[in-house]
Protein backbone atom coordinates (compact mmCIF):
# COMPACT_ATOMS: atom_id res chain seq x y z
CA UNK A 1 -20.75 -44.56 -13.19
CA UNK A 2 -22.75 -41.33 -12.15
CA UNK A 3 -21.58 -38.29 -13.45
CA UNK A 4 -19.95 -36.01 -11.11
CA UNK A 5 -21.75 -32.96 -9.84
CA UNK A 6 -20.84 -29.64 -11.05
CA UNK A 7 -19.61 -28.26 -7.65
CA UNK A 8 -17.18 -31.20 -7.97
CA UNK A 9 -16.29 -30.80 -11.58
CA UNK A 10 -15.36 -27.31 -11.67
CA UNK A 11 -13.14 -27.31 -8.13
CA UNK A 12 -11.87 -30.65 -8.44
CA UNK A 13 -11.64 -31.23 -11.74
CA UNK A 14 -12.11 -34.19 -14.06
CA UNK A 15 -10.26 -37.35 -12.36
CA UNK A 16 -6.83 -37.47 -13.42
CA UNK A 17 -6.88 -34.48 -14.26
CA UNK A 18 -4.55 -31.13 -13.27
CA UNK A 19 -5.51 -27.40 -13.11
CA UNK A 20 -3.38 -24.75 -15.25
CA UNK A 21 -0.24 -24.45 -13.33
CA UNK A 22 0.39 -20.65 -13.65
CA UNK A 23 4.13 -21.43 -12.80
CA UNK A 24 6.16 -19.20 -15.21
CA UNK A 25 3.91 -16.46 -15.03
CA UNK A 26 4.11 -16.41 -11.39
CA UNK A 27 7.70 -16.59 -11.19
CA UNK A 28 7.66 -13.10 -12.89
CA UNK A 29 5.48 -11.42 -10.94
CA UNK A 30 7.09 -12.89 -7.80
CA UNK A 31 10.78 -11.29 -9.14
CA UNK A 32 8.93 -7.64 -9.38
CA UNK A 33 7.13 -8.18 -5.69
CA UNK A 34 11.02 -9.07 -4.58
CA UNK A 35 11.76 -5.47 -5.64
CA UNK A 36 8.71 -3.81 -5.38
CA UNK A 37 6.29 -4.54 -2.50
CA UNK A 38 3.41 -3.16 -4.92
CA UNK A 39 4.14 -5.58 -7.46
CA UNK A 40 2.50 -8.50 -4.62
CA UNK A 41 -0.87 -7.56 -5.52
CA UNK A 42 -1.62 -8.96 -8.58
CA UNK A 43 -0.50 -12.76 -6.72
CA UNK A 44 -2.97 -10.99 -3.68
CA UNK A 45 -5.54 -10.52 -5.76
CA UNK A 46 -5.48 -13.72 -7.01
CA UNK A 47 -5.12 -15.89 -4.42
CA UNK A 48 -7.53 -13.95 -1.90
CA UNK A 49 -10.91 -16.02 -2.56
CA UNK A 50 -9.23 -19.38 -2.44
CA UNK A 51 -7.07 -18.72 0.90
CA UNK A 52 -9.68 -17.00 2.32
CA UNK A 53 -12.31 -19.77 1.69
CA UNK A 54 -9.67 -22.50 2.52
CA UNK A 55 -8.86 -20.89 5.95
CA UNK A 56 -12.85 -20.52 6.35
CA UNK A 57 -13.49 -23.86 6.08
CA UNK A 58 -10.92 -25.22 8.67
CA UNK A 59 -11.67 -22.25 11.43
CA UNK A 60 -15.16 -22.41 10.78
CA UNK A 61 -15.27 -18.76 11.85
CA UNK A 62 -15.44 -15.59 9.96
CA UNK A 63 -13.47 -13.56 12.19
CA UNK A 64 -10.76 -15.84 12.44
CA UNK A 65 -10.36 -16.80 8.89
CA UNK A 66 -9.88 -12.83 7.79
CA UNK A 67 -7.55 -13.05 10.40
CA UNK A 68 -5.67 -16.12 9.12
CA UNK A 69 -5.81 -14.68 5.62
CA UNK A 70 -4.21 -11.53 6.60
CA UNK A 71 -1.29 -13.62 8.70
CA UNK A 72 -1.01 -15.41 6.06
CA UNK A 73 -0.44 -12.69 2.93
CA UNK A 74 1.79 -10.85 5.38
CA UNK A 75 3.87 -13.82 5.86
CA UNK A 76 3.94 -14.22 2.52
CA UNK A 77 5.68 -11.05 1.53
CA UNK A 78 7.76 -10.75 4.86
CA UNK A 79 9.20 -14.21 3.49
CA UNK A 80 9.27 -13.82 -0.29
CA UNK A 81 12.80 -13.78 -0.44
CA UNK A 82 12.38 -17.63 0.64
CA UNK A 83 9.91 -18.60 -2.49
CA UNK A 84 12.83 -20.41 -4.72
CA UNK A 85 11.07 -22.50 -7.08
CA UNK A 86 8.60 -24.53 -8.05
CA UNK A 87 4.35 -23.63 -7.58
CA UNK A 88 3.83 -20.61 -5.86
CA UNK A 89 0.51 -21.47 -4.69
CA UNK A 90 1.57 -24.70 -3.25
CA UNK A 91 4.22 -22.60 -1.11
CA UNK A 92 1.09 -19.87 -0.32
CA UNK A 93 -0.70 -22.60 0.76
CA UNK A 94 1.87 -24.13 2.72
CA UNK A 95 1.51 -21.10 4.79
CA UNK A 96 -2.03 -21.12 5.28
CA UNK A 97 -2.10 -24.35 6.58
CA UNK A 98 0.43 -23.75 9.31
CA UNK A 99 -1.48 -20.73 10.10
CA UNK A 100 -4.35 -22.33 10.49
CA UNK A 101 -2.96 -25.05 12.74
CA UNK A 102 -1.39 -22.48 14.76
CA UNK A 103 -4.72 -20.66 14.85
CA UNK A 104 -6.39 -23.89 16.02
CA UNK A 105 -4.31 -24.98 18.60
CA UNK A 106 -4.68 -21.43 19.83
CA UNK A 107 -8.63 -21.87 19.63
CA UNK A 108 -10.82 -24.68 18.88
CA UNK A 109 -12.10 -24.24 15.77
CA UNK A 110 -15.96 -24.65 14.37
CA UNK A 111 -17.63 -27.72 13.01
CA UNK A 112 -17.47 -26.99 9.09
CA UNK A 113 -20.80 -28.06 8.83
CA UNK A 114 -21.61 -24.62 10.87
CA UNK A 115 -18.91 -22.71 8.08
CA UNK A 116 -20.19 -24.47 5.49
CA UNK A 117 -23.33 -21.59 4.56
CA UNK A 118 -20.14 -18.97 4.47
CA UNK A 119 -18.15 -20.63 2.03
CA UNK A 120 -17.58 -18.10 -0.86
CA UNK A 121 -18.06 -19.39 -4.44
CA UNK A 122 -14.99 -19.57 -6.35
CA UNK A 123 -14.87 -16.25 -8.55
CA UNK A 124 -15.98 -13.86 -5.64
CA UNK A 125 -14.04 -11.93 -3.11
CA UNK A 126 -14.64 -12.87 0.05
CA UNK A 127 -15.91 -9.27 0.63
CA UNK A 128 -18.20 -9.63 -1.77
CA UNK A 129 -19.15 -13.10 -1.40
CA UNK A 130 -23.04 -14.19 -0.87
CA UNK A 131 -24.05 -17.22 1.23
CA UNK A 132 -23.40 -20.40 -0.29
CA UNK A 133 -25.63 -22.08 -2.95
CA UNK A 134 -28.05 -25.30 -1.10
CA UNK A 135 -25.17 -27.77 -3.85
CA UNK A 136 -22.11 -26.16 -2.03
CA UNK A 137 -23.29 -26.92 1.36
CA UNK A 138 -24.11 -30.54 0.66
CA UNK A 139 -20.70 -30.79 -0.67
CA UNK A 140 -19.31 -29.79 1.94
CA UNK A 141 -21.63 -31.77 4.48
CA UNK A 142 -19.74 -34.60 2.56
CA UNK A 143 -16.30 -33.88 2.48
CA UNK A 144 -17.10 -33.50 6.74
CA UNK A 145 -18.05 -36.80 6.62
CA UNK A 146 -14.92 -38.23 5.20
CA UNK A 147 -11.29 -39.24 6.90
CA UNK A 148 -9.38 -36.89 8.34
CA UNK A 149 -6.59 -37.77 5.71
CA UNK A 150 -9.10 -37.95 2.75
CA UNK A 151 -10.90 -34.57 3.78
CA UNK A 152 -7.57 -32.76 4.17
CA UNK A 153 -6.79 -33.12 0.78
CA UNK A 154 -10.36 -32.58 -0.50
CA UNK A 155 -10.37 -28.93 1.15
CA UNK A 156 -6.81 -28.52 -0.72
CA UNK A 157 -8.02 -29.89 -3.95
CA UNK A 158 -11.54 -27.88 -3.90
CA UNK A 159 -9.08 -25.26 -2.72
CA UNK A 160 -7.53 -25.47 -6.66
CA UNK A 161 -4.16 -26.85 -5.52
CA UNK A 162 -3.65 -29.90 -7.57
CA UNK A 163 -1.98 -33.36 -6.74
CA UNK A 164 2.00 -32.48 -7.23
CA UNK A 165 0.39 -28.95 -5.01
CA UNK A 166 -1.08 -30.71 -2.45
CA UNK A 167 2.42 -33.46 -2.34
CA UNK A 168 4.37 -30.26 -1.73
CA UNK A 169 2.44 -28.68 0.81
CA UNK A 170 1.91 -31.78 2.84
CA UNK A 171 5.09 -32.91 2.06
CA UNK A 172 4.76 -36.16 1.03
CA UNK A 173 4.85 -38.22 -2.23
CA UNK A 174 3.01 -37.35 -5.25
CA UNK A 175 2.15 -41.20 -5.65
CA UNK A 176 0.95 -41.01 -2.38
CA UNK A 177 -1.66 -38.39 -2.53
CA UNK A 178 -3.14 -39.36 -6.28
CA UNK A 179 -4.11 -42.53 -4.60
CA UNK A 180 -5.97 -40.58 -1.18
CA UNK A 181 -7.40 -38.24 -3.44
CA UNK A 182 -8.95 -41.03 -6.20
CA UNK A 183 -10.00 -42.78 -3.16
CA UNK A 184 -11.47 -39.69 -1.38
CA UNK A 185 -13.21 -38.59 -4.33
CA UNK A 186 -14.43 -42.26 -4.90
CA UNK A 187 -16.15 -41.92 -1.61
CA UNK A 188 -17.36 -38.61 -2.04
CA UNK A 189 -18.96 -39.59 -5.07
CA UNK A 190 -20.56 -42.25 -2.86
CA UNK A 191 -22.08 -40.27 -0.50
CA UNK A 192 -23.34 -38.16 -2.97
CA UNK A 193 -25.16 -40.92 -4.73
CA UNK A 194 -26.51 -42.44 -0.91
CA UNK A 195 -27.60 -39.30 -0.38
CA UNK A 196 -29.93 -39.20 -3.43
CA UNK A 197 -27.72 -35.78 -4.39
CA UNK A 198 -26.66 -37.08 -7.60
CA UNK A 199 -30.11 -38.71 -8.69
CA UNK A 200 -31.85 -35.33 -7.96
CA UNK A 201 -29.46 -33.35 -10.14
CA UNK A 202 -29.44 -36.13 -13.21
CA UNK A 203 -33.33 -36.15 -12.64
CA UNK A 204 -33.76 -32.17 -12.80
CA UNK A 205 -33.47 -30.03 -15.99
């Protein structure tokens, strides 16, 4: 079987595999931010590139993804008091996507294909962000092309959320989305390879 690429590697992860789950240190930080407002930036900080890019993708729109992102950190703290337990990011993510759904009932949202050159790389604030590298945007040409149940939990998972993440935000079983997410990335990996993407990169230097 191909290798995967390394735009898939380093968001997805290996298959079967998890992310760190920064749980415990989290749960810290969230008890200061309780008390302190200040104390919420470090989990701002943080999470800015990934919610940012996440709300990006679905809106397709600059304009309204900072908006969504902002929504969505100010809901955050307004509602701290409701984080109990469990991944923090799942439940900041759990936000973001009703935002967004709000958002795009509100307005229609963009093809991703058109938000797909404005997709921020992973360690870069959105501020800061450059246009996306020629690999990114094939990815996500991809990931357009799959289900609507198999590319919702690709954008989580390239996101960073893992499986149990992505269970809790959706709320469904965990069973339940390992299998759509082996079988979207077994059909991402397929278009890839159709698409002579994965040749070209095994081929190059």
């Amino acid at each position: 079987m191909a290798a995967m690429p390394d735009e898939i590697r380093e968001r997805w992860g290996p298959e079967g595999s998890a992310p760190a789950d920064p749980v415990r240190e989290e749960r810290l930080v969230v008890a200061r931010a309780r008390r302190d407002r200040a104390a919420f930036e470090p989990l701002y900080r943080r999470y800015l590139p990934d919610i940012y890019r996440y709300c990006l993708f679905r809106l397709g729109d600059r304009e309204m993804a900072e908006d969504a992102t902002s929504q969505v950190f100010i809901r955050a703290m307004d509602r701290l008091g409701q984080f109990r337990d469990g991944s923090f990011r799942a439940w900041l993510f759990t936000i973001a996507h009703r935002t967004t759904i709000d958002l795009v009932r509100t307005r229609p949202a963009v093809s991703p294909l058109e938000a797909a050159a404005h997709v921020p790389s992973n360690d870069v604030p959105p501020e800061c962000a450059a246009e996306a590298s020629e690999e990114q945007r094939l990815l996500l040409a991809h990931l357009a092309r799959l289900s609507d149940s198999h590319r919702q939990v690709g954008e989580f998972r390239l996101a960073g959320l893992n499986d149990r993440e992505i269970a809790d935000v959706l709320g469904e079983r965990h069973t339940a989305i390992r299998t759509r997410q082996s079988r979207a990335l077994a059909r991402l990996r397929q278009l890839a390879s159709e698409s002579g993407w994965l040749a070209s990169r095994e081929d190059g230097p």
